[in-house]
C-alpha atoms as a PDB file:
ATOM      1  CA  UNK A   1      -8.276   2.778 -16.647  1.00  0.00           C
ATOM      2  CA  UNK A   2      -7.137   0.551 -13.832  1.00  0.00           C
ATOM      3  CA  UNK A   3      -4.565   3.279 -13.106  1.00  0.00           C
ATOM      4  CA  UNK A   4      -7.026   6.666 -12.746  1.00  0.00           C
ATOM      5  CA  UNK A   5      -8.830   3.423 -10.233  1.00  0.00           C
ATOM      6  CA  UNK A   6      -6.412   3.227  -8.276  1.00  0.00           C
ATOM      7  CA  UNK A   7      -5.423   6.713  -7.985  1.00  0.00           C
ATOM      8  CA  UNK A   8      -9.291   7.353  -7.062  1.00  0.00           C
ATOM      9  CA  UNK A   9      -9.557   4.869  -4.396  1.00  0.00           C
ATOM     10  CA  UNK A  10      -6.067   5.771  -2.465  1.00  0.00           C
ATOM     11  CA  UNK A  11      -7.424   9.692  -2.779  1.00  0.00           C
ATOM     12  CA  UNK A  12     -11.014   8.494  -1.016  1.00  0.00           C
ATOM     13  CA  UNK A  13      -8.972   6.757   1.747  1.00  0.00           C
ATOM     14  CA  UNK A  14      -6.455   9.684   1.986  1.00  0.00           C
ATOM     15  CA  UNK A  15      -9.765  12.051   2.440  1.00  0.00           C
ATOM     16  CA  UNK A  16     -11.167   9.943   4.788  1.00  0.00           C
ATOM     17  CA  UNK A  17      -8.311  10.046   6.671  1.00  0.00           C
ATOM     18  CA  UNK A  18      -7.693   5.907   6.268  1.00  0.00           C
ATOM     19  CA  UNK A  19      -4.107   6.286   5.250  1.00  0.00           C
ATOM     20  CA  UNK A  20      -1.064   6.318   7.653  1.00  0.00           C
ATOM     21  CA  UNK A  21       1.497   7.832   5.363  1.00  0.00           C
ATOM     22  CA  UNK A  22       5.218   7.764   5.691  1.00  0.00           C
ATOM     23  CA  UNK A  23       7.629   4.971   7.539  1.00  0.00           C
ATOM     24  CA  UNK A  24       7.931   7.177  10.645  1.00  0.00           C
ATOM     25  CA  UNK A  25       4.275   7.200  11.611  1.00  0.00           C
ATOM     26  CA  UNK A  26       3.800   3.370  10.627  1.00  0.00           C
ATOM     27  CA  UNK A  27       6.300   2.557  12.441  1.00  0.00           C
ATOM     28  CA  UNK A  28       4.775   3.921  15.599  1.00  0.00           C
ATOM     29  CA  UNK A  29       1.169   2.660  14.647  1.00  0.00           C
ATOM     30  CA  UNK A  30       0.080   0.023  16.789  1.00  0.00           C
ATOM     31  CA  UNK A  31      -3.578  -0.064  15.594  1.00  0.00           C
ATOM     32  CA  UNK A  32      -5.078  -2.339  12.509  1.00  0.00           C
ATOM     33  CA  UNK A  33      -3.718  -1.833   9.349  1.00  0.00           C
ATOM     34  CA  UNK A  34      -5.270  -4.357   6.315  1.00  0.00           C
ATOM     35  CA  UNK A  35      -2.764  -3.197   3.465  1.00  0.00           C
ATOM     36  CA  UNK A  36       0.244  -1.998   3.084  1.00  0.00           C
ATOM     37  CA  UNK A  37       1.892  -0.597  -0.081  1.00  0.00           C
ATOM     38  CA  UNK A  38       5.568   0.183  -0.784  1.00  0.00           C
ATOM     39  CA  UNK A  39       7.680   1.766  -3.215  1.00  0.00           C
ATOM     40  CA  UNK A  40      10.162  -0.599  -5.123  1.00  0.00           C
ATOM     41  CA  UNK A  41      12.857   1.439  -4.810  1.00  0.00           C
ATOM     42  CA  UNK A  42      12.082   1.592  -1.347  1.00  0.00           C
ATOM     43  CA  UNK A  43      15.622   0.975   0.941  1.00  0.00           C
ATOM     44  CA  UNK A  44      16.606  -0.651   4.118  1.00  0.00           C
ATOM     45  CA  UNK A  45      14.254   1.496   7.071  1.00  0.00           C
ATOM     46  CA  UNK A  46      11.087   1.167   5.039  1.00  0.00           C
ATOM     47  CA  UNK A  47      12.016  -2.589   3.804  1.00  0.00           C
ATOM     48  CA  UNK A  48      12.110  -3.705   7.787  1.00  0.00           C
ATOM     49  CA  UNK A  49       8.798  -2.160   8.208  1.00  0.00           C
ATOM     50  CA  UNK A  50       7.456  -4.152   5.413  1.00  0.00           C
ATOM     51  CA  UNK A  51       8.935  -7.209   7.022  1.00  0.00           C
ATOM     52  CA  UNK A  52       7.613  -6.180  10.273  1.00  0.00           C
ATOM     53  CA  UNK A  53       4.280  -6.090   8.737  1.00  0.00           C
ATOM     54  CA  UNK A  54       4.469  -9.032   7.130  1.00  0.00           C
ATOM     55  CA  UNK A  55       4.934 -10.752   9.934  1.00  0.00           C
ATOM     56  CA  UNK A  56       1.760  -9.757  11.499  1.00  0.00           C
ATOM     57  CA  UNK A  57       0.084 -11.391   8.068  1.00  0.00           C
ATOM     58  CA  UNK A  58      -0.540  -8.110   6.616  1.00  0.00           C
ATOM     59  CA  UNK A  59      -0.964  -8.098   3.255  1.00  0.00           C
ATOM     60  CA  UNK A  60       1.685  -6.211   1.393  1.00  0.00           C
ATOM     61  CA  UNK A  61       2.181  -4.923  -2.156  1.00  0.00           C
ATOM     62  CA  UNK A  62       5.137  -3.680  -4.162  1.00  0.00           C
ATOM     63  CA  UNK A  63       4.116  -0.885  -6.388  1.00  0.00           C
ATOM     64  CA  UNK A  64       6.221   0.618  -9.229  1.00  0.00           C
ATOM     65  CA  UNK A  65       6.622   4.695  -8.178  1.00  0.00           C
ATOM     66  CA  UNK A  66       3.906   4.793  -5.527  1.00  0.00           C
ATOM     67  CA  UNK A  67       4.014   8.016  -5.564  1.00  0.00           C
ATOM     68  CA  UNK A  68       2.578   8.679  -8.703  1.00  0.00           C
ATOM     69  CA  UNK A  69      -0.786   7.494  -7.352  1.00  0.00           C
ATOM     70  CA  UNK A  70      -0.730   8.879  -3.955  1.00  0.00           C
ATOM     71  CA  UNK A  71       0.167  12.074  -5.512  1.00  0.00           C
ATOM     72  CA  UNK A  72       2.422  13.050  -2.563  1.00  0.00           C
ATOM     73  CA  UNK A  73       6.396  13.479  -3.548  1.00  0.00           C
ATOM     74  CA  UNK A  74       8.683  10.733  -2.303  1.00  0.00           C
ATOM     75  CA  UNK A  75       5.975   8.532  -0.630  1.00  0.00           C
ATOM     76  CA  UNK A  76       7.362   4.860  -0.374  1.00  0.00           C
ATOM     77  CA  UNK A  77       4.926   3.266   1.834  1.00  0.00           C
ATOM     78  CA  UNK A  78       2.051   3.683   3.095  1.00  0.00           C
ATOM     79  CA  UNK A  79      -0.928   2.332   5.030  1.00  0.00           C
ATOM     80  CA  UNK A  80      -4.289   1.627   4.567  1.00  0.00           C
ATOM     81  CA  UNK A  81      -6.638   1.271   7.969  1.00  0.00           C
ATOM     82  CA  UNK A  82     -10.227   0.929   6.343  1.00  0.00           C
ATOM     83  CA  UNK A  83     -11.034  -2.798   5.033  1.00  0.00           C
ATOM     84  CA  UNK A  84     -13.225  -1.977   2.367  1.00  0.00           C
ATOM     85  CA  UNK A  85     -11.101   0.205   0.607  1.00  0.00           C
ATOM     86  CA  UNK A  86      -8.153  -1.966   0.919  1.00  0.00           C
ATOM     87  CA  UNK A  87     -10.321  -5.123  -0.625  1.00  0.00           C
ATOM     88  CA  UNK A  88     -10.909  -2.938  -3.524  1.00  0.00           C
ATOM     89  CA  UNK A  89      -7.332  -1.461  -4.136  1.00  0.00           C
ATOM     90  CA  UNK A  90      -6.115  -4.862  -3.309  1.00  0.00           C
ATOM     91  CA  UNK A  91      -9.099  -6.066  -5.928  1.00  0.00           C
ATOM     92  CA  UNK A  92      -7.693  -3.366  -8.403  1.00  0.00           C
ATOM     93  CA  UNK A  93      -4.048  -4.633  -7.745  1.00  0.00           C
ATOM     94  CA  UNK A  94      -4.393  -7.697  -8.380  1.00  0.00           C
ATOM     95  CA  UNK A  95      -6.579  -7.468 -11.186  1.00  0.00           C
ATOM     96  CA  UNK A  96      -5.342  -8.543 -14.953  1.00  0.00           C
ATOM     97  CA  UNK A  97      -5.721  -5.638 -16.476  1.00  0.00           C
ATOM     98  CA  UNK A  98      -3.705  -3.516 -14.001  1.00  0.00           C
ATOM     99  CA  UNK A  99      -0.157  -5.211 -15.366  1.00  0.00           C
ATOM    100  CA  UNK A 100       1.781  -7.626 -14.103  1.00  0.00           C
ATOM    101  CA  UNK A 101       5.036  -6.014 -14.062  1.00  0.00           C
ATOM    102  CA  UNK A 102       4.347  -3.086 -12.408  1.00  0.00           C
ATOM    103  CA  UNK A 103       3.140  -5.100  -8.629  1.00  0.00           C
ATOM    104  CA  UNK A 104       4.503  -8.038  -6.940  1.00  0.00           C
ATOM    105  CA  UNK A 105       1.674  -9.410  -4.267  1.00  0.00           C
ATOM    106  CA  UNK A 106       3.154 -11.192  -0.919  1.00  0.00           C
ATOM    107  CA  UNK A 107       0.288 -12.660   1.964  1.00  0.00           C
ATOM    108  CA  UNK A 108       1.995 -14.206   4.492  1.00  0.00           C
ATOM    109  CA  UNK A 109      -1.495 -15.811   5.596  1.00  0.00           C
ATOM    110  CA  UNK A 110      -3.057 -18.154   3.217  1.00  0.00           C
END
């Protein structure tokens, strides 16, 4: 259930044009960004952005195969520049019933 959530939400946002998809064009993206979500098997160029990101106290989440949700092949991160819809796929993540093994959470700010 959680899952077909989650797939719904990231869909609105990528309609609405509230995703910035791809490590080259958030790398570049100097405007507000309230989550960010990466691949686990993402490697070394996306994991800096991450870290770059995290530094700014952006929230970031680890999702198992991203791109089965964002429906787009080989997506590893991506981000998300409306705050509403990144409270509720945040709210979604983090939820019990979505499964702990498949996300790991880090906030920098607390």
């Amino acid at each position: 259930m959680d899952k077909e959530k989650l797939t719904g939400y990231l869909n609105i946002a990528r309609k609405g044009n509230n995703l910035i998809i791809g490590s080259d064009r958030l790398r570049d993206y100097n405007k507000k960004i309230y989550l960010l979500l990466y691949d686990n098997s993402s490697k070394n160029n996306t994991l800096k952005i991450v870290k770059s990101f995290k530094s700014k106290e952006i929230e970031t989440i680890m999702i198992e195969n991203l791109e089965e949700y964002i429906k787009i092949k080989n997506c590893k991160i991506l981000g998300i520049k409306n705050k509403a819809l990144s409270d509720i796929i945040s709210g979604i993540l983090k939820g019990e019933n979505f499964g702990k093994s498949r996300i790991t959470k880090s906030k920098e700010n607390s």
